[in-house]
C-alpha atoms as a PDB file:
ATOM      1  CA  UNK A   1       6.749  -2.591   7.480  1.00  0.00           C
ATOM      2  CA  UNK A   2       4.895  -1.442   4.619  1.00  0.00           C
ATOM      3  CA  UNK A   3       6.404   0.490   0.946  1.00  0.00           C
ATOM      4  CA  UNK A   4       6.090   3.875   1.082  1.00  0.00           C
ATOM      5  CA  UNK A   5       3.413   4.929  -1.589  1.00  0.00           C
ATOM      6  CA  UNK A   6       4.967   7.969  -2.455  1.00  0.00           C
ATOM      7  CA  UNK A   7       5.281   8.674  -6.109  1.00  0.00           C
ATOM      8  CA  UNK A   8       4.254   4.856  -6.621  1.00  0.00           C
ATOM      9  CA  UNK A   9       1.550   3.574  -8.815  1.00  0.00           C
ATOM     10  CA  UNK A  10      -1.202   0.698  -7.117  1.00  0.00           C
ATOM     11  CA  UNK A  11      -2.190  -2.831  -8.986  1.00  0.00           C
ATOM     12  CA  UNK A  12      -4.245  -5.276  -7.225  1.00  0.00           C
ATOM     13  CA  UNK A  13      -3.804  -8.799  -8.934  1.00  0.00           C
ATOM     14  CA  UNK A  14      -4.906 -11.822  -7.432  1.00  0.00           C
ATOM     15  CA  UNK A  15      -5.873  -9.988  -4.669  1.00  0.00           C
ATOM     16  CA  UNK A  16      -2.562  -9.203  -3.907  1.00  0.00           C
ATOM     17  CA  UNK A  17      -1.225  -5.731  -3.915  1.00  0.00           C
ATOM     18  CA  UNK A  18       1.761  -4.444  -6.372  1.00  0.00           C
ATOM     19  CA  UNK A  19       3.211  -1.028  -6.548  1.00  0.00           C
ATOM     20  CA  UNK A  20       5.051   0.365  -9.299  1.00  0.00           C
ATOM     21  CA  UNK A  21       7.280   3.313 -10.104  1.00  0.00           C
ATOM     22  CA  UNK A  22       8.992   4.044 -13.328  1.00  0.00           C
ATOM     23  CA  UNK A  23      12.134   5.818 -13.010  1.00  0.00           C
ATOM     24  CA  UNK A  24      14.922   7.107 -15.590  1.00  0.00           C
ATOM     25  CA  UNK A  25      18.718   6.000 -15.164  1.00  0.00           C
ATOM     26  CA  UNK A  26      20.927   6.654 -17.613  1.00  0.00           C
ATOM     27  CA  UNK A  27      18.290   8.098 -20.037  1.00  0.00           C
ATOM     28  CA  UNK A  28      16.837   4.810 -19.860  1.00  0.00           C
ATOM     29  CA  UNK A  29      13.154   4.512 -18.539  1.00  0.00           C
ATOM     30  CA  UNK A  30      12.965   1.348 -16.257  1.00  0.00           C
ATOM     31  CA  UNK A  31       9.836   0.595 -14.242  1.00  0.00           C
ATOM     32  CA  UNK A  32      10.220  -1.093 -10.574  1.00  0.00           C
ATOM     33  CA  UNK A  33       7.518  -3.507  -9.189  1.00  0.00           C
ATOM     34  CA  UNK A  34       7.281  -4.451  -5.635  1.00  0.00           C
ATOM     35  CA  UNK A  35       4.625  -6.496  -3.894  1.00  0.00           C
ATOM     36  CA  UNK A  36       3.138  -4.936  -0.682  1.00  0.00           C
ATOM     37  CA  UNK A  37       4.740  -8.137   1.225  1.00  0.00           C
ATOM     38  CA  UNK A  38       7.678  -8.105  -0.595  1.00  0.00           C
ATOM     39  CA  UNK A  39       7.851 -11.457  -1.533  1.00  0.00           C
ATOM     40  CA  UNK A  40       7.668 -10.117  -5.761  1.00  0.00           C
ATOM     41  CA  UNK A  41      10.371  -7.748  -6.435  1.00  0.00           C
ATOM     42  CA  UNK A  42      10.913  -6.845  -9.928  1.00  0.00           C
ATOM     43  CA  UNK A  43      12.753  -4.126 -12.927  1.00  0.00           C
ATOM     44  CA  UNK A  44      12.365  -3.734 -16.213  1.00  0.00           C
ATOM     45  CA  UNK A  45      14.201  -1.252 -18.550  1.00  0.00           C
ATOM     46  CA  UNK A  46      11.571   0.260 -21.532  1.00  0.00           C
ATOM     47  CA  UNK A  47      14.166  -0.759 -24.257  1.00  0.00           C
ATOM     48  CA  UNK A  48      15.273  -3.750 -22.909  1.00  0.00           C
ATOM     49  CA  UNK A  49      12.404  -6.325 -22.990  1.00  0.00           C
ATOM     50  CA  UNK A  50      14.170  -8.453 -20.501  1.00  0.00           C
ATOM     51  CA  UNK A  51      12.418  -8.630 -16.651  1.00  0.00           C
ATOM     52  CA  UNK A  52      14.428  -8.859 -14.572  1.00  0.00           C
ATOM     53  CA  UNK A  53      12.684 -10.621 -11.348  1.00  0.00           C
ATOM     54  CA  UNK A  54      14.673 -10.190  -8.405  1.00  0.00           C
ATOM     55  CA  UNK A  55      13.005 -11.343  -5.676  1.00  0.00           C
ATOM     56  CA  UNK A  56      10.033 -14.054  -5.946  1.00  0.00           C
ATOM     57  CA  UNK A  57       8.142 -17.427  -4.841  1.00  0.00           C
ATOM     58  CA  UNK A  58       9.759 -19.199  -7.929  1.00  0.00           C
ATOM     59  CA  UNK A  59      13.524 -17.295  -7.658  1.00  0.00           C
ATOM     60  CA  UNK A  60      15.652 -14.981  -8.887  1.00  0.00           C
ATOM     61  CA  UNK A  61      15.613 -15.160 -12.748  1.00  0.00           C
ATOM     62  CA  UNK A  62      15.924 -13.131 -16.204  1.00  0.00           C
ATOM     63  CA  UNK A  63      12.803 -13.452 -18.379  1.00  0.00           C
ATOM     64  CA  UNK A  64      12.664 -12.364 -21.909  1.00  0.00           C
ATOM     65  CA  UNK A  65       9.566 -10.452 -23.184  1.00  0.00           C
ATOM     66  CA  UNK A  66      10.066  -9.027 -26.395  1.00  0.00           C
ATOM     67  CA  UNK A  67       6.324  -9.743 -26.991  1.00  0.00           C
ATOM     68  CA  UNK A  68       4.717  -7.536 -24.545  1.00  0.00           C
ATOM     69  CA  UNK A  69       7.151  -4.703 -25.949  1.00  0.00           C
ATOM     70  CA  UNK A  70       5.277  -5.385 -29.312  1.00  0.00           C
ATOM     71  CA  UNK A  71       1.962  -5.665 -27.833  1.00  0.00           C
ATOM     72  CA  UNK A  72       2.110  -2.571 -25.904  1.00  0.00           C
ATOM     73  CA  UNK A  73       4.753  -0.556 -27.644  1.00  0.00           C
ATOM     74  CA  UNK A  74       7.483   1.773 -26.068  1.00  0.00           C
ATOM     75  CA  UNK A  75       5.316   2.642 -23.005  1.00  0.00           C
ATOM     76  CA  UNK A  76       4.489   1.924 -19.484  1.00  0.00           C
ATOM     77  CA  UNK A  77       1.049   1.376 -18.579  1.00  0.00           C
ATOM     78  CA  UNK A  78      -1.277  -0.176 -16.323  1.00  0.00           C
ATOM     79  CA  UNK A  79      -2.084  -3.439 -18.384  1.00  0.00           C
ATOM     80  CA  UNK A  80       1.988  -3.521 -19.502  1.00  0.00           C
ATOM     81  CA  UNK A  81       2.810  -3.637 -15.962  1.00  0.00           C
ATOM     82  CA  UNK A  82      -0.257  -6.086 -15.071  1.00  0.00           C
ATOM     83  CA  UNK A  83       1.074  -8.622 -17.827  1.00  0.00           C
ATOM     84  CA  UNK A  84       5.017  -7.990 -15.887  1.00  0.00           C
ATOM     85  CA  UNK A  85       3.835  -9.420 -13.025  1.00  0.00           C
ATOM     86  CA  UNK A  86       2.147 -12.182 -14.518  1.00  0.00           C
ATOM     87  CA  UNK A  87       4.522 -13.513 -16.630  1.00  0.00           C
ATOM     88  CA  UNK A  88       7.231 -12.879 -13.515  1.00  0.00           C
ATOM     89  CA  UNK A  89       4.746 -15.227 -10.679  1.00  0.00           C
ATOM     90  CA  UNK A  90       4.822 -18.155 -13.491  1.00  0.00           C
END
């Protein structure tokens, strides 16, 4: 079974397809990443540069990014979400 799309955003990587919502909980911004397989499931909080990878090839872990916060700044985008999942498949 597929993820619903609904109020998701796409990323192709690697050929493989991510999607990826961001979401606010407890006036916290996090983002959610899920590959279309589910074999990559991942959260991030905005102020928190900690991903936490909860489902992957390599395992459940906590992985500290403080410098793509400084890279990209206080924001989700496209390339901040791109560089997630890259540094979460390593």
């Amino acid at each position: 079974m597929g993820i619903n799309a609904k109020g998701k955003r796409k990323i192709v990587l690697d050929e493989k397809v991510y999607w990826w919502s961001v979401k606010e909980l407890q006036k916290t911004p996090r983002t959610y990443i899920i590959s279309d397989d589910k074999t990559f499931i991942a959260e991030c909080r905005l102020y928190s540069p900690v991903l936490q990878v909860k489902k992957s090839l390599t395992g459940k872990r906590e992985i500290a990014v403080p410098q793509l916060e400084k890279k990209h700044g206080l924001i989700f985008t496209p390339q901040y979400i791109r560089d997630l999942i890259e540094v979460g498949n390593a």
